[in-house]
N, C-alpha and C. Protein backbone atom coordinates (compact mmCIF):
# COMPACT_ATOMS: atom_id res chain seq x y z
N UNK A 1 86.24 76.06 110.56
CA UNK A 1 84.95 76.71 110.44
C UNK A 1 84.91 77.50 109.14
N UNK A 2 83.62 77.22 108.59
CA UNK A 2 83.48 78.35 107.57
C UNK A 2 82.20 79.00 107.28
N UNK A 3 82.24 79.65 106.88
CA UNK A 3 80.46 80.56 106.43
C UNK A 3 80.92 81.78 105.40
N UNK A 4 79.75 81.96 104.74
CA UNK A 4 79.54 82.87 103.89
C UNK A 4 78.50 84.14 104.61
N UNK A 5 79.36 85.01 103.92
CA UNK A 5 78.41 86.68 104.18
C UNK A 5 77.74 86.99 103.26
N UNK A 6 76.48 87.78 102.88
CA UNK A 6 75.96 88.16 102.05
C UNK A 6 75.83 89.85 102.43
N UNK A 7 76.42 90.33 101.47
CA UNK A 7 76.19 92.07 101.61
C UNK A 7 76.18 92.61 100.52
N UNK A 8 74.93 93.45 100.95
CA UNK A 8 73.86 93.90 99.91
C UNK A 8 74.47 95.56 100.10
N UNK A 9 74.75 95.62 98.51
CA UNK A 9 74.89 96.86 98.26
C UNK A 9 74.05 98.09 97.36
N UNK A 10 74.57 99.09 97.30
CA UNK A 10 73.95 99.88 96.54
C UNK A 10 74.01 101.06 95.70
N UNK A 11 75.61 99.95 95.03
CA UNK A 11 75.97 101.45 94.07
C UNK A 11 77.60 101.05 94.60
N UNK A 12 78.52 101.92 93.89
CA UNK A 12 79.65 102.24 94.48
C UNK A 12 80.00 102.59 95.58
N UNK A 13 81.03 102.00 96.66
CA UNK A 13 81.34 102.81 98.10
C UNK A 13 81.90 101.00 98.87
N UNK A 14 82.21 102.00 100.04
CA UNK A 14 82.41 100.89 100.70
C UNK A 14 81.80 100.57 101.70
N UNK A 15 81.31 99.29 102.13
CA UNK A 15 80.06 98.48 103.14
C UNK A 15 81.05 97.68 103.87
N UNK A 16 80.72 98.10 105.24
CA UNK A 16 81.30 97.47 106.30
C UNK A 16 80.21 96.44 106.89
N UNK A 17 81.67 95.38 106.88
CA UNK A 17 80.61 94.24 107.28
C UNK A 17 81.96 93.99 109.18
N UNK A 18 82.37 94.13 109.36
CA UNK A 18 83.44 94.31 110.91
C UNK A 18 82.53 93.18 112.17
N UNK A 19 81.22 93.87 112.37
CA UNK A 19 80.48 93.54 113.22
C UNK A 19 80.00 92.01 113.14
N UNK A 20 79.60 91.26 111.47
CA UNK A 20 79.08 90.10 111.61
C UNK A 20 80.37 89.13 111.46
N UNK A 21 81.47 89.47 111.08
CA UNK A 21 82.59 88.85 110.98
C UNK A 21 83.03 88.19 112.47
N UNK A 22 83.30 89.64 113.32
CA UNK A 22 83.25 89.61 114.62
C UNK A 22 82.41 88.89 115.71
N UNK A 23 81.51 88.70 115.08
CA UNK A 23 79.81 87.88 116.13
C UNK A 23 80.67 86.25 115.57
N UNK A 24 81.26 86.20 114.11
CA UNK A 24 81.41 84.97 113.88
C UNK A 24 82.36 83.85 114.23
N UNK A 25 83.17 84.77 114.57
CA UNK A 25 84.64 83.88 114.69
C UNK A 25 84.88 83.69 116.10
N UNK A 26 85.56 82.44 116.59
CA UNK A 26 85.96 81.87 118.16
C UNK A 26 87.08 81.08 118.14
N UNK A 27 87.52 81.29 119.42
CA UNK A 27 89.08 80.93 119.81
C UNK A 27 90.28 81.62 118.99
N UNK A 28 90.96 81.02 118.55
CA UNK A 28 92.45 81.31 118.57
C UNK A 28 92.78 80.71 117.06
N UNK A 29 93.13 81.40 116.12
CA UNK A 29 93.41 81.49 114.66
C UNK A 29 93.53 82.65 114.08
N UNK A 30 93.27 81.96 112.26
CA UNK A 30 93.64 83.31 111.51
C UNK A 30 91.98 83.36 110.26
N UNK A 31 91.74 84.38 110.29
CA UNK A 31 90.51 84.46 109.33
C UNK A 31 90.47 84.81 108.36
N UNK A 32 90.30 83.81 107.22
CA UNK A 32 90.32 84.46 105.80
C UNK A 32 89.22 84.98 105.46
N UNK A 33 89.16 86.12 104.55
CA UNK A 33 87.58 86.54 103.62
C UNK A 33 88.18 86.45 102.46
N UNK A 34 87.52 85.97 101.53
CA UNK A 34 87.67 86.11 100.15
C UNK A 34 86.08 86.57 99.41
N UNK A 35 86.26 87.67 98.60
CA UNK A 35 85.28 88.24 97.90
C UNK A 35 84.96 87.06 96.48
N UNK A 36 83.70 86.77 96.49
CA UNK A 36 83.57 85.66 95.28
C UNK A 36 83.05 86.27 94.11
N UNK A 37 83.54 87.67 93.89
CA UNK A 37 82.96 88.23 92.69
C UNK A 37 84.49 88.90 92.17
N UNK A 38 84.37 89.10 90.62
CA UNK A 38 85.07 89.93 90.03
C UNK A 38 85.17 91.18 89.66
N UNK A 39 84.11 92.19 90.17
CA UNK A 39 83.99 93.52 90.14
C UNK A 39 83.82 94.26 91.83
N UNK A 40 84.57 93.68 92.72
CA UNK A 40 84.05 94.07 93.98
C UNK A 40 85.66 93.53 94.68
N UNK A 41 85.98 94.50 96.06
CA UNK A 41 87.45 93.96 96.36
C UNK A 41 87.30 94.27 98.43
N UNK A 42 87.78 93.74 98.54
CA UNK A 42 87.97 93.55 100.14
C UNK A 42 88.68 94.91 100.61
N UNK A 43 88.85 95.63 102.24
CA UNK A 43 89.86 96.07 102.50
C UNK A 43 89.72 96.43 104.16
N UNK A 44 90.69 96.26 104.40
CA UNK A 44 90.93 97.07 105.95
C UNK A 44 90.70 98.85 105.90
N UNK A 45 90.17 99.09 106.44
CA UNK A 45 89.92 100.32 105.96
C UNK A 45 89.43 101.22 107.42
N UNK A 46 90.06 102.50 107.75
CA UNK A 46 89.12 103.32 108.69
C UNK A 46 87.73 103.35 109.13
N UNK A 47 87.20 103.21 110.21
CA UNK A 47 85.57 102.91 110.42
C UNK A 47 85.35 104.30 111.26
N UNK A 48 85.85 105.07 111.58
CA UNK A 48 85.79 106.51 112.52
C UNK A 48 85.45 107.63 111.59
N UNK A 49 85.70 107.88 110.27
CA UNK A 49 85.39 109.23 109.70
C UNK A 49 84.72 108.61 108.64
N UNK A 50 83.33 109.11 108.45
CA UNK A 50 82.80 108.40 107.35
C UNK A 50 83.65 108.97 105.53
N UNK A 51 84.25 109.97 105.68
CA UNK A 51 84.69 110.64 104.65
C UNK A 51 85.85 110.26 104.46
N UNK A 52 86.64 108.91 105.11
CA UNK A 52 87.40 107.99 104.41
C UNK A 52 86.98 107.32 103.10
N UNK A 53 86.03 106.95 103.79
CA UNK A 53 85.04 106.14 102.78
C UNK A 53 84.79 106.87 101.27
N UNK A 54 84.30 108.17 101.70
CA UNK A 54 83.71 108.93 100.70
C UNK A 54 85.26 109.16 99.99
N UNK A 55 86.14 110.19 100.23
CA UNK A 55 87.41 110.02 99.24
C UNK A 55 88.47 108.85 98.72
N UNK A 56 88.34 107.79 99.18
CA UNK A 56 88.45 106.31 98.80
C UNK A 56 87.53 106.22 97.50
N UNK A 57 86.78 106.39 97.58
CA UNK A 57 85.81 105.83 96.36
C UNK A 57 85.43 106.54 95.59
N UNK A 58 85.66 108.30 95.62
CA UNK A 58 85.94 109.53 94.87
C UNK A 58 87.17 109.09 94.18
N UNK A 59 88.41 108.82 95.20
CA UNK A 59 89.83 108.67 94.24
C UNK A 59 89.85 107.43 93.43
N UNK A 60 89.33 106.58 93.68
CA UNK A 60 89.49 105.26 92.38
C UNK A 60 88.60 105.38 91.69
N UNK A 61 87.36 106.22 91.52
CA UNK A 61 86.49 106.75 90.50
C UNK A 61 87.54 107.54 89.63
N UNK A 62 88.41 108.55 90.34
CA UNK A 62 89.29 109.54 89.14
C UNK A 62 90.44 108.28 88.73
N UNK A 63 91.22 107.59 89.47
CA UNK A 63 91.70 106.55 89.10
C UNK A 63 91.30 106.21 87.57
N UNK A 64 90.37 105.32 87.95
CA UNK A 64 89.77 104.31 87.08
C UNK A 64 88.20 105.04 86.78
N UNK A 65 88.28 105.79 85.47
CA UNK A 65 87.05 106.54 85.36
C UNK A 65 85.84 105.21 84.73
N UNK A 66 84.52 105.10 83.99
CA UNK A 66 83.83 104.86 83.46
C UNK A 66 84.65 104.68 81.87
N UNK A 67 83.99 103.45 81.63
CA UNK A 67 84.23 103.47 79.89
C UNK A 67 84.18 104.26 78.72
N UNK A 68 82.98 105.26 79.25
CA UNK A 68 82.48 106.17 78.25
C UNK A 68 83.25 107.46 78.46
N UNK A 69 84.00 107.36 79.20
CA UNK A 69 85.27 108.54 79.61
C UNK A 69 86.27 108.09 78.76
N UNK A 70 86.30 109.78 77.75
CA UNK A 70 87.64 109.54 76.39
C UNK A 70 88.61 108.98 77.17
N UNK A 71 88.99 109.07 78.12
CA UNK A 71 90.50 108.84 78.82
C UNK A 71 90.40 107.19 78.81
N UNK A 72 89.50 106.55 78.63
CA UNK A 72 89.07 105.20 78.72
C UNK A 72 89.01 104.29 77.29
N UNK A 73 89.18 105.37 76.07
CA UNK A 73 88.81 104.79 74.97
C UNK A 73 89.25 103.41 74.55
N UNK A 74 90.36 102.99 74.82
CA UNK A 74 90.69 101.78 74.88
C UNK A 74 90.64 100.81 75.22
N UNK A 75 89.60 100.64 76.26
CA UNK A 75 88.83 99.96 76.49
C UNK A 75 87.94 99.00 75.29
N UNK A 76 88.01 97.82 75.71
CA UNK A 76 87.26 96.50 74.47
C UNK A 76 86.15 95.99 75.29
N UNK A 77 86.22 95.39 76.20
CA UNK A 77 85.30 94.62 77.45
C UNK A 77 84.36 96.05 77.39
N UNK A 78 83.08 95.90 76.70
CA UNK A 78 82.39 97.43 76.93
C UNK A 78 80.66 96.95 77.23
N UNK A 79 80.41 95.72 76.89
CA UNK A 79 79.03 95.42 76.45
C UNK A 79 78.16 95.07 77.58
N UNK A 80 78.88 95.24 78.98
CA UNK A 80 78.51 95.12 80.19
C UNK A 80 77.43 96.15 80.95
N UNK A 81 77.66 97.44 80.00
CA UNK A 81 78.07 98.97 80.49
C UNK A 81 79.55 99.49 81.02
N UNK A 82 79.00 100.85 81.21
CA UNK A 82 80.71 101.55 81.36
C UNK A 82 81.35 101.63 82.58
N UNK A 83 80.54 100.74 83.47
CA UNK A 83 81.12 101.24 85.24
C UNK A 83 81.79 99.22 85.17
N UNK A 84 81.80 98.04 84.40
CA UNK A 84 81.29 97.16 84.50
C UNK A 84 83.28 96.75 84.52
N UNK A 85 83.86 97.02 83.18
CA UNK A 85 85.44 97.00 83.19
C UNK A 85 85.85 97.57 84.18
N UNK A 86 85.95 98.98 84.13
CA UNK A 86 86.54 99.44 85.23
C UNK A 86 87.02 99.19 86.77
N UNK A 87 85.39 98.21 86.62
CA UNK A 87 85.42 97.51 88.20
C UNK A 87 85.96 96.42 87.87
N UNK A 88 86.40 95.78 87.10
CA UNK A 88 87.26 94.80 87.44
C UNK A 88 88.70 95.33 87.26
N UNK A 89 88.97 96.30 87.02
CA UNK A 89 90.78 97.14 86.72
C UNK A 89 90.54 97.64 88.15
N UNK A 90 89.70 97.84 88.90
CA UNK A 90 89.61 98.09 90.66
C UNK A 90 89.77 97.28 91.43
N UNK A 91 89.11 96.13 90.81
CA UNK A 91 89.21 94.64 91.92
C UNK A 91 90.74 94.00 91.30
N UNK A 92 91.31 94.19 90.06
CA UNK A 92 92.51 94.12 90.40
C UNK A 92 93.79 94.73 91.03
N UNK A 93 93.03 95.61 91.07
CA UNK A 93 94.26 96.51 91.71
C UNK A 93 94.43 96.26 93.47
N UNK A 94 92.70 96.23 93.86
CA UNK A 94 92.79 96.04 95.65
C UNK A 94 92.89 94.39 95.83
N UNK A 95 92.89 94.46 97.31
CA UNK A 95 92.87 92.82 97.48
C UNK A 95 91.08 92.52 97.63
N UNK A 96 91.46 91.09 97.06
CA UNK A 96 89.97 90.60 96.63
C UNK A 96 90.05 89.20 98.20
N UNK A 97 91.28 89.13 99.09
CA UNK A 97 91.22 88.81 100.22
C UNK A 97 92.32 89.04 101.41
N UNK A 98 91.57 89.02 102.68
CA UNK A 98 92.20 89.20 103.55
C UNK A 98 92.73 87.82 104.85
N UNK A 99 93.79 88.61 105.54
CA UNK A 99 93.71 87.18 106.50
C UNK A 99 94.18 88.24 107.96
N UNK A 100 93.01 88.26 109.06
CA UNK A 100 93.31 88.37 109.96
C UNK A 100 93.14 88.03 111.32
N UNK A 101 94.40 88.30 112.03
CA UNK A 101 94.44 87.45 113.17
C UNK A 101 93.30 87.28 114.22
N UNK A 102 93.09 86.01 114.99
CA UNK A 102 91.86 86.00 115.51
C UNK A 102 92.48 85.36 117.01
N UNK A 103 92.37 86.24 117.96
CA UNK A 103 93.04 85.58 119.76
C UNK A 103 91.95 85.94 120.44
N UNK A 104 91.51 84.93 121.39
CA UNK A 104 90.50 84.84 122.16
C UNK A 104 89.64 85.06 121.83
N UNK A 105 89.15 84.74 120.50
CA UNK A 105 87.75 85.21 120.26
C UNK A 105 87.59 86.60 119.67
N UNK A 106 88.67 86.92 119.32
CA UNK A 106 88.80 88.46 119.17
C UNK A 106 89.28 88.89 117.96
N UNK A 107 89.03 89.42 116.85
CA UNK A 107 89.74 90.33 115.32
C UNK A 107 90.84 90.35 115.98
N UNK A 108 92.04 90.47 115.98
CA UNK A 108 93.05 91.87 115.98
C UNK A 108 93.57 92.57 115.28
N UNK A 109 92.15 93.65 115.08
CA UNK A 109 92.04 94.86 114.68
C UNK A 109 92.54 95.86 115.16
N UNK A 110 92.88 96.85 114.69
CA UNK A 110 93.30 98.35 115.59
C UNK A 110 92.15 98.92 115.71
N UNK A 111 92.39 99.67 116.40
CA UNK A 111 90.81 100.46 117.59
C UNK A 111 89.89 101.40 116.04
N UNK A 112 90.97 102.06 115.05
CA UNK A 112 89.74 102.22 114.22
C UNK A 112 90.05 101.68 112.75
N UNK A 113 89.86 100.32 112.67
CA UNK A 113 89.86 99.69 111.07
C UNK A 113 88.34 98.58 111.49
N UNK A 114 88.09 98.33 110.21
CA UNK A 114 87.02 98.01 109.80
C UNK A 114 87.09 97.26 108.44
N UNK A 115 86.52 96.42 108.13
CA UNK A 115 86.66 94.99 107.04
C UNK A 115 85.49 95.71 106.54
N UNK A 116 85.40 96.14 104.95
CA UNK A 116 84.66 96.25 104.15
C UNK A 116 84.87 95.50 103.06
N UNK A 117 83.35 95.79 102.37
CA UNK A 117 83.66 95.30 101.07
C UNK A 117 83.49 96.31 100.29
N UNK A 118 84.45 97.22 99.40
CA UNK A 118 84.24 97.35 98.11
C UNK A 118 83.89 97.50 97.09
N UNK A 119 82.45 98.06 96.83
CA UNK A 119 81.51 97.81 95.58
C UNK A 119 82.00 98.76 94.45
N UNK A 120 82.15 97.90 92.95
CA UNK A 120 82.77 98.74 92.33
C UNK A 120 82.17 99.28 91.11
N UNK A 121 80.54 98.21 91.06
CA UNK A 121 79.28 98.56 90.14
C UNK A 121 78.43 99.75 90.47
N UNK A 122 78.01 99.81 89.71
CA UNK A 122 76.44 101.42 90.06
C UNK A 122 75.18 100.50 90.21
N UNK A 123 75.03 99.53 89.89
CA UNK A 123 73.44 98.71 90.49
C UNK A 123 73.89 97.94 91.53
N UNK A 124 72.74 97.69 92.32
CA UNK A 124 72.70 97.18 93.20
C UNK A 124 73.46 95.82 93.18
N UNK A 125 73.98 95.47 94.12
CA UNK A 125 74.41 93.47 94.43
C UNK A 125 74.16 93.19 95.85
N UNK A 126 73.90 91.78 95.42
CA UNK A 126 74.30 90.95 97.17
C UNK A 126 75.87 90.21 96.84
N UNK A 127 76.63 90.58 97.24
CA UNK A 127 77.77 90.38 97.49
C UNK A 127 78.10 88.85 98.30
N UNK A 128 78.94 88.13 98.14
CA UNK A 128 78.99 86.87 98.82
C UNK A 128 80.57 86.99 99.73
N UNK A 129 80.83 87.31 100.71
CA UNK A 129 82.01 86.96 101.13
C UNK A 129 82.61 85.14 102.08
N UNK A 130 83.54 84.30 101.71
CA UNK A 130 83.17 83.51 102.29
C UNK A 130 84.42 83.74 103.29
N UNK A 131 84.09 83.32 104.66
CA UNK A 131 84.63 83.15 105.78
C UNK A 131 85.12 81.93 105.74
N UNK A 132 86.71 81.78 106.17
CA UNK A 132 86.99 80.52 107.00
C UNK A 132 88.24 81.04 108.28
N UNK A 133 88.18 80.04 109.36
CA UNK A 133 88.69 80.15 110.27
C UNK A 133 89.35 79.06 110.61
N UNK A 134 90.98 78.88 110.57
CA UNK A 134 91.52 77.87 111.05
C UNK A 134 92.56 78.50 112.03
């Protein structure tokens, strides 16, 4: 089985997609996502405190600042804008896919993780994740 996700973002942070993944997958396997973009990265991530989220994406902002940040000057790849490199020195750093287990119809997830995606631009995207299940 396979299918694609589309998730629409809006800015930097992370967008949980857990729920349509979950509606998607049946029987007994393993589920890959792979993110089909180069500025955007996958992750297992806490779904219980929204302020995971928020210092996750505070700390790889100080991480990996903007281009136009002196600390960045070295930067060449610039003509994108300044949030445009960076996000891809983010999407290399996280995983851009995952593989998890799928029994009875079921993620096996722990009671609080959650499959997001990643956004590592300041404008908006629809994001493509593609699903397969073997």
């Amino acid at each position: 089985m396979q299918t694609t996700f589309t998730i629409s973002t809006e800015g930097p942070g992370l967008y949980e997609f857990t729920r349509d993944v979950a509606g998607w997958v049946r029987g007994t396997g393993l589920c890959t996502l792979f993110v089909r973009h180069s500025s955007a990265s996958l992750l297992i991530q806490e779904n219980a405190d929204p302020e995971v989220r928020t210092d996750l994406t505070a700390f790889f902002s100080r991480l990996v600042p903007p281009s136009d940040d002196p600390a960045m000057a070295y930067l060449t790849h610039t003509c994108e804008g300044p949030d445009d490199m960076p996000a891809h020195i983010k999407a290399a750093l996280l995983p851009v896919s995952l593989s998890i287990p799928v029994t009875d119809g079921r993620l096996a997830l722990g009671t609080w993780q959650g499959i997001y995606l990643f956004e590592h631009r300041r404008a908006p995207h629809r994001r493509q994740v593609t699903a397969h299940l073997a």
